[in-house]
C-alpha atoms as a PDB file:
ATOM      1  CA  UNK A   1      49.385 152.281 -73.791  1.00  0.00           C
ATOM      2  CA  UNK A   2      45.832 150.565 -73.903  1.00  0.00           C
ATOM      3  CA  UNK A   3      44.340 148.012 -75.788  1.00  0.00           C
ATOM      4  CA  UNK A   4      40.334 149.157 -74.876  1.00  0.00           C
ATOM      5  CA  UNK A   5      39.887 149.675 -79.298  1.00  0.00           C
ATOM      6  CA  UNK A   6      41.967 146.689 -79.999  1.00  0.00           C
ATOM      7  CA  UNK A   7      40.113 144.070 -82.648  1.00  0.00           C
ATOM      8  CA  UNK A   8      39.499 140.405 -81.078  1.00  0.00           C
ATOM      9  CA  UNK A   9      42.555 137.962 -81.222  1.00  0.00           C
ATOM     10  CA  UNK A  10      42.515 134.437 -80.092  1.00  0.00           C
ATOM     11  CA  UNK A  11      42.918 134.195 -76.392  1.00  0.00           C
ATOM     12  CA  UNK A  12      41.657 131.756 -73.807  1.00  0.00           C
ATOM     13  CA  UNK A  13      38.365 130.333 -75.136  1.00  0.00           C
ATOM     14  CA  UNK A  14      35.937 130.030 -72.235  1.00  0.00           C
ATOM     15  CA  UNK A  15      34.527 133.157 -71.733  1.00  0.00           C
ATOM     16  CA  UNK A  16      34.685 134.439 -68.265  1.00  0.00           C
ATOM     17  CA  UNK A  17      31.657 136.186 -65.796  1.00  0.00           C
ATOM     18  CA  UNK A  18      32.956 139.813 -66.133  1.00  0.00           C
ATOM     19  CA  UNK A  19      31.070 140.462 -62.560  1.00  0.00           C
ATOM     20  CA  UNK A  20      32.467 136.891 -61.286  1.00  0.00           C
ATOM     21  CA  UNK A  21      36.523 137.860 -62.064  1.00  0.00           C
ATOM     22  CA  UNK A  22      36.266 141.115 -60.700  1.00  0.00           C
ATOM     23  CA  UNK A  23      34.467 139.971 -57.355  1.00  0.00           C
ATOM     24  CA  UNK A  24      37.299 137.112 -56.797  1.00  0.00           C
ATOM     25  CA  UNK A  25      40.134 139.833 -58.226  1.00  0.00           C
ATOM     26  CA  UNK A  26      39.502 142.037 -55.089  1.00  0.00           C
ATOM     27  CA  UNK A  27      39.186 138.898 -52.647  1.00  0.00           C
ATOM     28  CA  UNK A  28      42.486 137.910 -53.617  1.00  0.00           C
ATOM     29  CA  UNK A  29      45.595 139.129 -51.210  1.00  0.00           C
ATOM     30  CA  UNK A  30      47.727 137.724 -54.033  1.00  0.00           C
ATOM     31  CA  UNK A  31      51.527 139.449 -54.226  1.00  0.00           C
ATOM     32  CA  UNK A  32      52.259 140.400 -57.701  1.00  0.00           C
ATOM     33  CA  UNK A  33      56.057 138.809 -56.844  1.00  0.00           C
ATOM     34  CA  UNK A  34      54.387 134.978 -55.777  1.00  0.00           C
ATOM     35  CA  UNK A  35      54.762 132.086 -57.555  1.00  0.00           C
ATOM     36  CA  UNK A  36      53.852 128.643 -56.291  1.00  0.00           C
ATOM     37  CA  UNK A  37      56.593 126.283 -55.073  1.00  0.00           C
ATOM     38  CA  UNK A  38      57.151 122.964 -56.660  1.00  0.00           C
ATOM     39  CA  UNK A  39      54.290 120.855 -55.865  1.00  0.00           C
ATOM     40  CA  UNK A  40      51.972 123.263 -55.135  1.00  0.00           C
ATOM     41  CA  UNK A  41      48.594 123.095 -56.904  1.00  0.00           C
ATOM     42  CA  UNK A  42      47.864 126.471 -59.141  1.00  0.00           C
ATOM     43  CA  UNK A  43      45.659 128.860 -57.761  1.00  0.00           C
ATOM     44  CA  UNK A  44      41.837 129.010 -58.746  1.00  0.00           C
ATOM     45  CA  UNK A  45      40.324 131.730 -60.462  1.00  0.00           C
ATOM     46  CA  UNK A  46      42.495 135.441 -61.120  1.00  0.00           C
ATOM     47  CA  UNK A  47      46.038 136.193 -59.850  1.00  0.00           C
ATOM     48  CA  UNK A  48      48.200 138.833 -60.937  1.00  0.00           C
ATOM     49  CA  UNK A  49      51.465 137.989 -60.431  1.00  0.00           C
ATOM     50  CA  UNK A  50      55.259 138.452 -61.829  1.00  0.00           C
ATOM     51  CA  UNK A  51      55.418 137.313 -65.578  1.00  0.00           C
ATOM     52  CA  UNK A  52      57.709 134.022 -65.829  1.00  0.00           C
ATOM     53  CA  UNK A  53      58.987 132.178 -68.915  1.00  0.00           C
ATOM     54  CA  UNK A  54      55.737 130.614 -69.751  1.00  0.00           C
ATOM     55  CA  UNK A  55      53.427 133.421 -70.053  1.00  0.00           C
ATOM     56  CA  UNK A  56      55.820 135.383 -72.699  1.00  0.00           C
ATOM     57  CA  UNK A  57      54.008 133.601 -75.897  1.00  0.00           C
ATOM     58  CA  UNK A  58      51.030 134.995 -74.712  1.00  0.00           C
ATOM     59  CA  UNK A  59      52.399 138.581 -73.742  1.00  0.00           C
ATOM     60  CA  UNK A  60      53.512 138.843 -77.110  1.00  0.00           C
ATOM     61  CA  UNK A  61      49.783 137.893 -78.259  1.00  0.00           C
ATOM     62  CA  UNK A  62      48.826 140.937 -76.113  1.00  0.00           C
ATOM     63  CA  UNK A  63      51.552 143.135 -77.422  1.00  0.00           C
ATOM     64  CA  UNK A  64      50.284 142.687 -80.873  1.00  0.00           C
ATOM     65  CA  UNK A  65      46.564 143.510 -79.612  1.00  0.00           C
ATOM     66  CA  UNK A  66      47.961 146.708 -78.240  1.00  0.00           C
ATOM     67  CA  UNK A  67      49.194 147.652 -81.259  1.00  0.00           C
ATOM     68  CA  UNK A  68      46.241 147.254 -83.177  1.00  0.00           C
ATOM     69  CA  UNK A  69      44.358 149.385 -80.637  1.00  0.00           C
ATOM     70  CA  UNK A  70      47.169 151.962 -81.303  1.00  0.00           C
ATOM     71  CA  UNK A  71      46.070 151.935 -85.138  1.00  0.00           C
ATOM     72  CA  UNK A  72      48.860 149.981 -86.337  1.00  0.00           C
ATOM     73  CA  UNK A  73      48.157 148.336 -89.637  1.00  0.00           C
ATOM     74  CA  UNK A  74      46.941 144.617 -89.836  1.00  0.00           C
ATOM     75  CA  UNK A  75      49.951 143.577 -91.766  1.00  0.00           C
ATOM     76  CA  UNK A  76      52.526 145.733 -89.610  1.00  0.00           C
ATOM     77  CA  UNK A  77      51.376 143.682 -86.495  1.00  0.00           C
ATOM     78  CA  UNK A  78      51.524 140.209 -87.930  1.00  0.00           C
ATOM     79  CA  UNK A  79      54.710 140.663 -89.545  1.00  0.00           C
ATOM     80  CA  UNK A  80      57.379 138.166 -88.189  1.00  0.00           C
ATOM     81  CA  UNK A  81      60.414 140.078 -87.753  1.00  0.00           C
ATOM     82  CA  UNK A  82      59.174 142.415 -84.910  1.00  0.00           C
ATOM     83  CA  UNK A  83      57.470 139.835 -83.141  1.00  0.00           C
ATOM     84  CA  UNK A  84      60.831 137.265 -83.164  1.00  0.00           C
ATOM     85  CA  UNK A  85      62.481 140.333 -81.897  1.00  0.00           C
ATOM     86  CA  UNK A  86      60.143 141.203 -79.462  1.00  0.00           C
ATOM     87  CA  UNK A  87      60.118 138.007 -78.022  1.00  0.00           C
ATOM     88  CA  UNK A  88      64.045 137.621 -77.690  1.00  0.00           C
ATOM     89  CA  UNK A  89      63.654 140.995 -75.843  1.00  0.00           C
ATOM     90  CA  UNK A  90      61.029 139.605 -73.936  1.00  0.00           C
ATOM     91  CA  UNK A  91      63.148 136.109 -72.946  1.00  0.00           C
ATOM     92  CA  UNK A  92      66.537 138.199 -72.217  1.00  0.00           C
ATOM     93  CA  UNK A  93      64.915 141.191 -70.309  1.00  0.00           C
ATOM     94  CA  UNK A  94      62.367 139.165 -68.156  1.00  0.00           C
ATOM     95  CA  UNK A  95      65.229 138.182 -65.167  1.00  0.00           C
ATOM     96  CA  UNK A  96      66.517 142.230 -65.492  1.00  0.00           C
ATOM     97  CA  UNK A  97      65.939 143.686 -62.236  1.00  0.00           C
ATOM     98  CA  UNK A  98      64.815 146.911 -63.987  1.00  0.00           C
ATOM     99  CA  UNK A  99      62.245 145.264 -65.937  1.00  0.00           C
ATOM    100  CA  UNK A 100      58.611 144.002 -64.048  1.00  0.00           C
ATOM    101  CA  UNK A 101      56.080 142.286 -66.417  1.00  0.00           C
ATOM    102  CA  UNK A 102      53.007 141.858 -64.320  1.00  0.00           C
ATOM    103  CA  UNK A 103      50.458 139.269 -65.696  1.00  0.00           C
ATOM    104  CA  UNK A 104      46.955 137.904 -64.719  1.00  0.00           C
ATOM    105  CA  UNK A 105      46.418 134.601 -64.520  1.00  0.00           C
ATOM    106  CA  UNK A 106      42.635 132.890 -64.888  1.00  0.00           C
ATOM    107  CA  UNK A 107      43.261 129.387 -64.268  1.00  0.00           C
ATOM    108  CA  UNK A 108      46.614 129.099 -65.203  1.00  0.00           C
ATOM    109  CA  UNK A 109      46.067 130.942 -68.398  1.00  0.00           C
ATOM    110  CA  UNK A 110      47.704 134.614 -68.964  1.00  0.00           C
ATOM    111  CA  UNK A 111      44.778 136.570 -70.652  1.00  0.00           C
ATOM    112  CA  UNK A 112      45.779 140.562 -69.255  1.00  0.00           C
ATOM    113  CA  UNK A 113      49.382 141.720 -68.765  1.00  0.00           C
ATOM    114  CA  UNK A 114      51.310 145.289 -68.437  1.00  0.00           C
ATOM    115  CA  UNK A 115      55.285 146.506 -68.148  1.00  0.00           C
ATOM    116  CA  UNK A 116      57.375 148.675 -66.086  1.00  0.00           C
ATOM    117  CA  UNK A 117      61.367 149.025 -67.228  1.00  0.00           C
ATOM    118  CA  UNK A 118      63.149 151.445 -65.881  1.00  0.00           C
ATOM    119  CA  UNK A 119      65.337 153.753 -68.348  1.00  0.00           C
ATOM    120  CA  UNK A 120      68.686 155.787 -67.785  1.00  0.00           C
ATOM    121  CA  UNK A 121      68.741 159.110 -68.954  1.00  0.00           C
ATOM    122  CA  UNK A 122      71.366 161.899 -68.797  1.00  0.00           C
ATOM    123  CA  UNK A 123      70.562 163.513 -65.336  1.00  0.00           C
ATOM    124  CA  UNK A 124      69.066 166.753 -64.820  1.00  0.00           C
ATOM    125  CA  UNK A 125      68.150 169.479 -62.211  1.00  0.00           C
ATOM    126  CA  UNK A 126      64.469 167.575 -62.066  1.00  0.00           C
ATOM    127  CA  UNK A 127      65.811 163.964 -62.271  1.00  0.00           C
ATOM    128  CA  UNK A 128      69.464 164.126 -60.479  1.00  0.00           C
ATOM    129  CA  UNK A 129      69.588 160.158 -61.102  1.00  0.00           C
ATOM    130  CA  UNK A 130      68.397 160.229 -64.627  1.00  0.00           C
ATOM    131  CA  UNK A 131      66.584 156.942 -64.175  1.00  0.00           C
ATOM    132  CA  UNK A 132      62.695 157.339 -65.514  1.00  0.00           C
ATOM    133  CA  UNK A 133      59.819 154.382 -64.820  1.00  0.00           C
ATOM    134  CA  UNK A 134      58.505 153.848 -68.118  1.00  0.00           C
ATOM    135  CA  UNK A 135      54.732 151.907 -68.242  1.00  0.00           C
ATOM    136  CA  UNK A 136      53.879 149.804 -71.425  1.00  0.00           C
ATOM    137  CA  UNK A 137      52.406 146.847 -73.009  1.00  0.00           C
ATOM    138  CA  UNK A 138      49.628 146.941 -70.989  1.00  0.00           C
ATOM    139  CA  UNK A 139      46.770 145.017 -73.168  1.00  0.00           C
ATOM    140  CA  UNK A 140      43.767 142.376 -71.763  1.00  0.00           C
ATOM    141  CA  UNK A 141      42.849 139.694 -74.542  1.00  0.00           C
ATOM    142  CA  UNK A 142      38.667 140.904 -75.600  1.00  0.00           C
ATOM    143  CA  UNK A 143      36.699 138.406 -73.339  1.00  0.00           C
ATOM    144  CA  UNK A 144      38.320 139.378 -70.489  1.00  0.00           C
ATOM    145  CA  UNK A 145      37.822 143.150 -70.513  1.00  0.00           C
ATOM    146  CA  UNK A 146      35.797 145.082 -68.002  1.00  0.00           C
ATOM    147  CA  UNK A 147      36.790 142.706 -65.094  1.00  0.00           C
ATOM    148  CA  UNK A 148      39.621 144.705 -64.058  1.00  0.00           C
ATOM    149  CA  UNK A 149      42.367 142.362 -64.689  1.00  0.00           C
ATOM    150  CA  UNK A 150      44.226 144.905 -66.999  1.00  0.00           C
ATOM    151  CA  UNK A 151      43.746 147.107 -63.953  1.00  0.00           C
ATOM    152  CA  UNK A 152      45.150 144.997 -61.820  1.00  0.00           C
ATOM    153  CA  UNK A 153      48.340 144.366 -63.841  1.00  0.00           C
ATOM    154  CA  UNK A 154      48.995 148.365 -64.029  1.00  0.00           C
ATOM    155  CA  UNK A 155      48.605 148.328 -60.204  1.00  0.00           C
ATOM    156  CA  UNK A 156      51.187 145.623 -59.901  1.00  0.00           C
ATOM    157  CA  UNK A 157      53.377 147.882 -61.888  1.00  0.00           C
ATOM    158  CA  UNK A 158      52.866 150.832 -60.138  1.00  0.00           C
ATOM    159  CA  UNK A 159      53.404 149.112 -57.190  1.00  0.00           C
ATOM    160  CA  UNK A 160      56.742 147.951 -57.812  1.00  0.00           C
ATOM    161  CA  UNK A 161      58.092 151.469 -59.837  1.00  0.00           C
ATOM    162  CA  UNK A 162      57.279 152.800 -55.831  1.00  0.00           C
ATOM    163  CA  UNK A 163      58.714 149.959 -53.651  1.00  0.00           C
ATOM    164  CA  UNK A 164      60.952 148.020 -55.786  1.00  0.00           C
ATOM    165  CA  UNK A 165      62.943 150.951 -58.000  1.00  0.00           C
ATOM    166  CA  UNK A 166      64.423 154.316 -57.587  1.00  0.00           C
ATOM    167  CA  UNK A 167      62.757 155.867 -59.854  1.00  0.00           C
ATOM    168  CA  UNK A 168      60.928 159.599 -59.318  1.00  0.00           C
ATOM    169  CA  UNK A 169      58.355 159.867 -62.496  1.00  0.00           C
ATOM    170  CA  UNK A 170      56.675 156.986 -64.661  1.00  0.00           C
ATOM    171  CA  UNK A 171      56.032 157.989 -68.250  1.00  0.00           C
ATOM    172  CA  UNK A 172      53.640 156.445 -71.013  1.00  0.00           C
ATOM    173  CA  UNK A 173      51.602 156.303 -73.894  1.00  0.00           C
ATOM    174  CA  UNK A 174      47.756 155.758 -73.831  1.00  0.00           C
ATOM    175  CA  UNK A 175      44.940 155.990 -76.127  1.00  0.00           C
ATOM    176  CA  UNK A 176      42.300 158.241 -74.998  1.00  0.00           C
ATOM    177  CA  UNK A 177      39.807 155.818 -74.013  1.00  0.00           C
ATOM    178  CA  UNK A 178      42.893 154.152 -71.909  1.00  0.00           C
ATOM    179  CA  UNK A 179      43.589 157.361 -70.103  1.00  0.00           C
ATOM    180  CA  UNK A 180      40.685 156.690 -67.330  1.00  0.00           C
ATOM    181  CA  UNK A 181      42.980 153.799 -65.871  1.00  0.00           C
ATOM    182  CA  UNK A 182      45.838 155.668 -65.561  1.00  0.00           C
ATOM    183  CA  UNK A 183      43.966 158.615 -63.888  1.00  0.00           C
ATOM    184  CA  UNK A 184      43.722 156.808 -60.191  1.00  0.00           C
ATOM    185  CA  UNK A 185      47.637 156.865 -60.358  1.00  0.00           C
ATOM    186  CA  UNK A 186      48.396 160.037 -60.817  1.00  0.00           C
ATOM    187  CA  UNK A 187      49.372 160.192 -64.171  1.00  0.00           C
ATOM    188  CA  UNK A 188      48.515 163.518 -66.622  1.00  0.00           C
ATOM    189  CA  UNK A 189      50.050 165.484 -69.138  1.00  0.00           C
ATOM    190  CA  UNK A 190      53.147 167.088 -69.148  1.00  0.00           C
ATOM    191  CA  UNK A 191      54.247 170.612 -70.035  1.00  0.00           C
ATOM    192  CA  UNK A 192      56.174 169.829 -72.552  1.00  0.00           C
ATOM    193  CA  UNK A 193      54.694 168.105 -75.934  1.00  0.00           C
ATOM    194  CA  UNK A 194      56.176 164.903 -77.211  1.00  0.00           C
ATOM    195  CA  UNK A 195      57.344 165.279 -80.586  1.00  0.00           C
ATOM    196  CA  UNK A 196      58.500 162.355 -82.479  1.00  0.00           C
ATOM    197  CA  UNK A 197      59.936 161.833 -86.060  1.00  0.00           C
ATOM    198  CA  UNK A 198      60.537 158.547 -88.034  1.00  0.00           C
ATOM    199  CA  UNK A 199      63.172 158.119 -89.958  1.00  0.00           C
ATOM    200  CA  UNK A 200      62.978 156.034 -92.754  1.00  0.00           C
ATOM    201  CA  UNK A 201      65.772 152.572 -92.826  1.00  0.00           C
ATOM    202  CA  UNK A 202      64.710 151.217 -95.981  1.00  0.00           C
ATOM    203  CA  UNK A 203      67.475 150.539 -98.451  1.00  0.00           C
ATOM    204  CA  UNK A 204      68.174 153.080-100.908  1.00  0.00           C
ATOM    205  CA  UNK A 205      66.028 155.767 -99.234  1.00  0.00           C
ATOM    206  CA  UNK A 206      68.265 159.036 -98.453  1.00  0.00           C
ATOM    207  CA  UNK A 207      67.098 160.951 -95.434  1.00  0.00           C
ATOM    208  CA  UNK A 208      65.575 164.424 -95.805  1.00  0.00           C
ATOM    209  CA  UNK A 209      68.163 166.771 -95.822  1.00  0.00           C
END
């Protein structure tokens, strides 16, 4: 998924040196799985690094934004049920071994963040484990586009679906103008078409027989 269409949304207000980020981004050595120990002053400038409990207010923020660049309706995303949901997922699933949120982090703010979880599926003669890398949420709040931040959070990903998991394929969604990021890992279409169907929950509506 990719938020490149997605309408502005608060973020963090200073607006950053798109040239600047990305030449400190690729100085920095940073693992995605660091986090400083008590007493340690926060890093300077961008670090992608393994989501913790404070960035998930702002992960949701950029969950919304993808959804808006997926075409989801203004009053879909700001609706409050989803989002309280989402971010009770978000709190439970963020210590699960088989989930990775990777952020980045300008100056102690989160402003660019992506997901790996890894799903269990009945095995088959291509998949004798069953277990499939799934790659989502990724989204970059507007002023901080084109400094490859986003980028960087999909590499973190990637990097843990190959080091940290079991996993043999990674699957996603992404909008066509996301599809260039996703490119340098690999990633294409499959053989098969994905076909969904919704099925309609509201009360008093009988399924389609």
């Amino acid at each position: 998924m990719s938020e490149d269409k997605a309408g502005k949304r608060r973020g963090p207000s200073r607006p950053p040196n798109p040239k600047q980020l990305a030449r400190a981004l690729r100085g920095r050595e940073k693992s995605a799985d660091s986090v400083p120990e008590p007493g340690e002053p926060a890093p300077v400038g961008p670090v992608i690094r393994k989501a913790q409990a404070k960035d998930l207010a702002a992960v949701l923020a950029l969950r919304a934004l993808m959804f808006t660049a997926m075409g989801t309706s203004a009053e879909k995303v700001s609706a409050g049920a989803w989002q309280a949901n989402a971010l009770r997922w978000l709190q439970v699933n963020l210590p699960d071994p088989d989930v990775f949120i990777a952020v980045a982090d300008v100056n102690g703010a989160t402003v660019a963040t992506a997901m790996g979880e890894v799903v269990d599926r009945p095995p088959s003669p291509g998949n004798p484990t069953g277990r499939v890398g799934m790659l989502g949420n990724v989204a970059t709040f507007p002023q901080y586009r084109m400094t490859g931040l986003g980028q960087g959070c999909v590499d973190a990903v990637m990097e843990w679906f190959r080091t940290q998991t079991d996993v043999t394929s990674v699957e996603l969604f992404a909008t066509p103008e996301g599809r260039r990021r996703y490119e340098s890992h690999g990633f294409g279409p499959h053989a098969f078409a994905h076909l969904r169907v919704a099925i309609d929950r509201t009360p008093g509506v009988e399924p389609p027989h």
